[in-house]
C-alpha atoms as a PDB file:
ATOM      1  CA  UNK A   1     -83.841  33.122 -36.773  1.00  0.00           C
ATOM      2  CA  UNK A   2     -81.527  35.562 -34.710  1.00  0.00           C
ATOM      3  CA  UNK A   3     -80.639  33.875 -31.531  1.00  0.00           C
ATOM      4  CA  UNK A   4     -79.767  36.134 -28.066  1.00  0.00           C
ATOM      5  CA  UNK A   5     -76.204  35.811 -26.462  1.00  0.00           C
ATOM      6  CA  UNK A   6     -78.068  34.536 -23.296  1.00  0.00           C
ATOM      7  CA  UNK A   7     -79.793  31.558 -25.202  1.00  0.00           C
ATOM      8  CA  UNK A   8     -76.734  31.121 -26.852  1.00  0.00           C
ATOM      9  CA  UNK A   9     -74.423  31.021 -23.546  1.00  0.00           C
ATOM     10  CA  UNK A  10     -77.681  29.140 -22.123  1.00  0.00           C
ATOM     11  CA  UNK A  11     -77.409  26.309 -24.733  1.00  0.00           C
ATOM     12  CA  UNK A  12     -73.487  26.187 -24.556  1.00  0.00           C
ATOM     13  CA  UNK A  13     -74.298  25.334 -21.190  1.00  0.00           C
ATOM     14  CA  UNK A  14     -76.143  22.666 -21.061  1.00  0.00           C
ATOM     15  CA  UNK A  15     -74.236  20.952 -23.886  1.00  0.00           C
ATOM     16  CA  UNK A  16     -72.023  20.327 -21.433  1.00  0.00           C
ATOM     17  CA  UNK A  17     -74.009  19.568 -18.398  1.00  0.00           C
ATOM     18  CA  UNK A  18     -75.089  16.877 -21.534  1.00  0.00           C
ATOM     19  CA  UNK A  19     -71.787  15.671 -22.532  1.00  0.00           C
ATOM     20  CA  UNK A  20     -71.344  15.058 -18.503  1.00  0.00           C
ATOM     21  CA  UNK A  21     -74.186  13.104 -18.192  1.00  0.00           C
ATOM     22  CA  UNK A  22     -73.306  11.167 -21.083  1.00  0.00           C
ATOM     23  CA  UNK A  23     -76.298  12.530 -23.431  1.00  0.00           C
ATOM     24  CA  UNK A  24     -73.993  12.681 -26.263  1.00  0.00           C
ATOM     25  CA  UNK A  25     -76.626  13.313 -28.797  1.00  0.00           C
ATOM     26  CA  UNK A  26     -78.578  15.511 -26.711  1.00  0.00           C
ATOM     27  CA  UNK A  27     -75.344  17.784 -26.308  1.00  0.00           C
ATOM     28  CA  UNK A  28     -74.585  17.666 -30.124  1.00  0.00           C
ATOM     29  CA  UNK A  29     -78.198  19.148 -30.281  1.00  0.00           C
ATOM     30  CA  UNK A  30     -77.686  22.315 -28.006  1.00  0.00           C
ATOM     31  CA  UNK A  31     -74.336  22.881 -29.354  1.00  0.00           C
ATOM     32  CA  UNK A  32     -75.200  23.025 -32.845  1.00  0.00           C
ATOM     33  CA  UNK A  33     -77.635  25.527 -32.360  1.00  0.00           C
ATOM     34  CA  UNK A  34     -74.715  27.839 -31.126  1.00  0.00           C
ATOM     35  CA  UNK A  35     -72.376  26.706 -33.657  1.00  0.00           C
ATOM     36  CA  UNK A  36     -74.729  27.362 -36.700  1.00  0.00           C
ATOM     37  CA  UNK A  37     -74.485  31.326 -36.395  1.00  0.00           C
ATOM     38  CA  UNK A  38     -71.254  31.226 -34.768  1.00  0.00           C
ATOM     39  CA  UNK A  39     -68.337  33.389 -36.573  1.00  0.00           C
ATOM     40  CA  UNK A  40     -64.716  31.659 -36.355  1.00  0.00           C
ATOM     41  CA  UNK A  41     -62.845  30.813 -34.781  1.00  0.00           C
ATOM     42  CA  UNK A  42     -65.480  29.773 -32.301  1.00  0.00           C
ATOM     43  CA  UNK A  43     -67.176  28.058 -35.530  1.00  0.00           C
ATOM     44  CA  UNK A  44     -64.691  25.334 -35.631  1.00  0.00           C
ATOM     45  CA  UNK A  45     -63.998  25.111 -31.679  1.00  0.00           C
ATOM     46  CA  UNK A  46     -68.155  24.230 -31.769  1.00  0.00           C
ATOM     47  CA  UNK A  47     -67.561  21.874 -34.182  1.00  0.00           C
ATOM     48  CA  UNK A  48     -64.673  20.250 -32.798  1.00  0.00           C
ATOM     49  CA  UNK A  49     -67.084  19.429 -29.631  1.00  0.00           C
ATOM     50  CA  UNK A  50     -70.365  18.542 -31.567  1.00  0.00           C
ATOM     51  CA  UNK A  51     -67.943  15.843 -33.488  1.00  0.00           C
ATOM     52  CA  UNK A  52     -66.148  14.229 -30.571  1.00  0.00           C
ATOM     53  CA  UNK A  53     -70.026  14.400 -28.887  1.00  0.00           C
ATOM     54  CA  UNK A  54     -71.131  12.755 -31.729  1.00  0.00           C
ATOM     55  CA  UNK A  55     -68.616  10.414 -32.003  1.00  0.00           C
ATOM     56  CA  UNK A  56     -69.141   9.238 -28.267  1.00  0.00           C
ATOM     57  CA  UNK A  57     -73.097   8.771 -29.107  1.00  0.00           C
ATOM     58  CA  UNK A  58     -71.561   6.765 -32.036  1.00  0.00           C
ATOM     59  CA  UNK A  59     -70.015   4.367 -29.972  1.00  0.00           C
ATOM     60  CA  UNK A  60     -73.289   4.261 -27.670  1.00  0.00           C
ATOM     61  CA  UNK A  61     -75.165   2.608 -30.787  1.00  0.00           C
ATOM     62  CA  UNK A  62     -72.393   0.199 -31.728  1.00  0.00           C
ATOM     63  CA  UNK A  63     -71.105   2.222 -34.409  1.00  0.00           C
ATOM     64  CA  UNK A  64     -67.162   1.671 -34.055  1.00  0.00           C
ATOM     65  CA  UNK A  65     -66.473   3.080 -37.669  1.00  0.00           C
ATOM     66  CA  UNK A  66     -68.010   6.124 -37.076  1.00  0.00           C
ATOM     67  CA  UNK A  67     -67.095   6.711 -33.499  1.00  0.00           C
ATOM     68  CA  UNK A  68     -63.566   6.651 -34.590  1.00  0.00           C
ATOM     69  CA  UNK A  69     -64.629   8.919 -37.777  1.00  0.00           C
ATOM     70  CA  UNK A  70     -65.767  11.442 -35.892  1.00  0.00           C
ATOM     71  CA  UNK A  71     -63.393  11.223 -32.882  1.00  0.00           C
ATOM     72  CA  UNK A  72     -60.647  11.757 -35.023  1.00  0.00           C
ATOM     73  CA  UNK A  73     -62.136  15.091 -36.966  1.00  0.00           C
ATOM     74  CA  UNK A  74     -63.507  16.221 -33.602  1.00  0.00           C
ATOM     75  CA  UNK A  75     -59.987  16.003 -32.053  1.00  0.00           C
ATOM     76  CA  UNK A  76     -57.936  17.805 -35.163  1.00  0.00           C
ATOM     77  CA  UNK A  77     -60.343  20.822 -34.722  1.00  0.00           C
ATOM     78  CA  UNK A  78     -59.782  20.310 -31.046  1.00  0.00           C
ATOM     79  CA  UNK A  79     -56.271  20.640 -31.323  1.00  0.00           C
ATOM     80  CA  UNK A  80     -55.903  23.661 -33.236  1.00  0.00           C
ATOM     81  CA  UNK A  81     -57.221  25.648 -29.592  1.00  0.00           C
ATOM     82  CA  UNK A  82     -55.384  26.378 -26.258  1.00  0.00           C
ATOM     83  CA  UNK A  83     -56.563  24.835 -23.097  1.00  0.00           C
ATOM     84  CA  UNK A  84     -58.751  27.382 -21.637  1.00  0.00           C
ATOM     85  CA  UNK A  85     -60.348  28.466 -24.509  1.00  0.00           C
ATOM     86  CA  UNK A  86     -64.053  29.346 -23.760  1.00  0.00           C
ATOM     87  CA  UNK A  87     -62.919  28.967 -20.402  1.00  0.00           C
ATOM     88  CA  UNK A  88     -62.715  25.129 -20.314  1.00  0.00           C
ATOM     89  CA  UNK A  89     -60.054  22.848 -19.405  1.00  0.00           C
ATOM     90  CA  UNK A  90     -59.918  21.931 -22.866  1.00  0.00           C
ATOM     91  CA  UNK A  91     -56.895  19.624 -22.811  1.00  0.00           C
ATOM     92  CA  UNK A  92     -58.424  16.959 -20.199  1.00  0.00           C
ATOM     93  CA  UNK A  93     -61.088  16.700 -22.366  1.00  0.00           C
ATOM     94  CA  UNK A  94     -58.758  16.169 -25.554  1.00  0.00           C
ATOM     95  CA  UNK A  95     -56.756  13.629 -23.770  1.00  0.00           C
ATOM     96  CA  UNK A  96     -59.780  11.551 -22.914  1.00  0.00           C
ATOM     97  CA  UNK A  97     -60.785  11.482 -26.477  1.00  0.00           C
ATOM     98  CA  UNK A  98     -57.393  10.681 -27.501  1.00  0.00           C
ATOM     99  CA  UNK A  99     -57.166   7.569 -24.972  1.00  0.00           C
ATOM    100  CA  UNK A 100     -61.069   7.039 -26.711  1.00  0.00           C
ATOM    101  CA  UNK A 101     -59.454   7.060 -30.095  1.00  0.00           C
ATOM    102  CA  UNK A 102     -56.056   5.123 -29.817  1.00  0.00           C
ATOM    103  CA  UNK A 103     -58.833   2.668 -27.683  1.00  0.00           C
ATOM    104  CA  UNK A 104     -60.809   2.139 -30.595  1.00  0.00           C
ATOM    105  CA  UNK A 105     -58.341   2.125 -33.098  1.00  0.00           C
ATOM    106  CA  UNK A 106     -56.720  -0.590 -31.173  1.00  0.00           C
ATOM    107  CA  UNK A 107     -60.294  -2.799 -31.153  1.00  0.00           C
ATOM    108  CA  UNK A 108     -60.036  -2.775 -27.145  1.00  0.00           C
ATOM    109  CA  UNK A 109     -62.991  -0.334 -26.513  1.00  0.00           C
ATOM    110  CA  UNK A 110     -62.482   1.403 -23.071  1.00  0.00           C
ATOM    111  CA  UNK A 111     -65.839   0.294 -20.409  1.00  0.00           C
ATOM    112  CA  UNK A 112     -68.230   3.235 -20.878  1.00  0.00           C
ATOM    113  CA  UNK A 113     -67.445   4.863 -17.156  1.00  0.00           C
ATOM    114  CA  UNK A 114     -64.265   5.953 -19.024  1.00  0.00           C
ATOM    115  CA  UNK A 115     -66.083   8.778 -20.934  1.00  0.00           C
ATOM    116  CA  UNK A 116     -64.173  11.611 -20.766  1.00  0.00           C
ATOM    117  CA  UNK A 117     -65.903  14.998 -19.191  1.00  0.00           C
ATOM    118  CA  UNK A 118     -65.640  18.528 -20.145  1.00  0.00           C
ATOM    119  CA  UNK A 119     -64.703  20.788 -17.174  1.00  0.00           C
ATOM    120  CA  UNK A 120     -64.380  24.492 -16.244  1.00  0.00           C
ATOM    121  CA  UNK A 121     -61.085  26.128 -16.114  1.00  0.00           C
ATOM    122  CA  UNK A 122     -61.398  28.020 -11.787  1.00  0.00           C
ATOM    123  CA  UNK A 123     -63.066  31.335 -11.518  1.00  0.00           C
ATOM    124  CA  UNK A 124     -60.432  33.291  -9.972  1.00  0.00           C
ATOM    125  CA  UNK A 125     -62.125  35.682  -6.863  1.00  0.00           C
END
């Protein structure tokens, strides 16, 4: 199945309007269907996201061990892109699951209104 740029950009979209809302698994869902074609290095940027997404839906069904699993592989994909790239602020984001991570690691969860969110970098006019 050959997807358009404008379904593509569509469902990059609402991934994060997802991820916002705290619809981890929902996100994971549009964003894979964007990743699955994608060439890198936008492969593992889309990858990066759909993990730490999936990690956060982890930790919304009591799954510590894999929250933290896929937190941690979400972030080192993360990492390896500037802030900015895809024309998010890509480093608030990365901190948030970082605070997530160290959080979990340390066995003192974070209260759920801590969820980080994914933002876009300012259109310049």
């Amino acid at each position: 199945m050959i997807i358009e740029e404008k379904e593509k950009a569509d469902a990059f979209r609402r991934g994060i309007e997802q991820f916002n809302a705290r619809e981890f698994w929902e996100a994971h869902e549009s964003w894979e269907v964007v990743w699955l074609p994608a060439p890198e290095p936008d492969k593992t940027f889309l990858q990066g996201i759909i993990q730490v997404s999936a990690g956060f839906y982890h930790y919304q069904e009591n799954n510590l061990v894999g929250a933290q699993s896929l937190l941690r592989r979400g972030l080192q994909k993360l990492e390896q892109f500037p802030n900015g790239y895809r024309g998010l602020r890509l480093e608030e984001t990365r901190a948030g699951a970082r605070a997530w991570l160290a959080a979990l690691e340390g066995a003192d969860a974070p209260k759920p209104a801590a969820f980080p969110r994914i933002h876009q970098t300012a259109v310049e006019k």
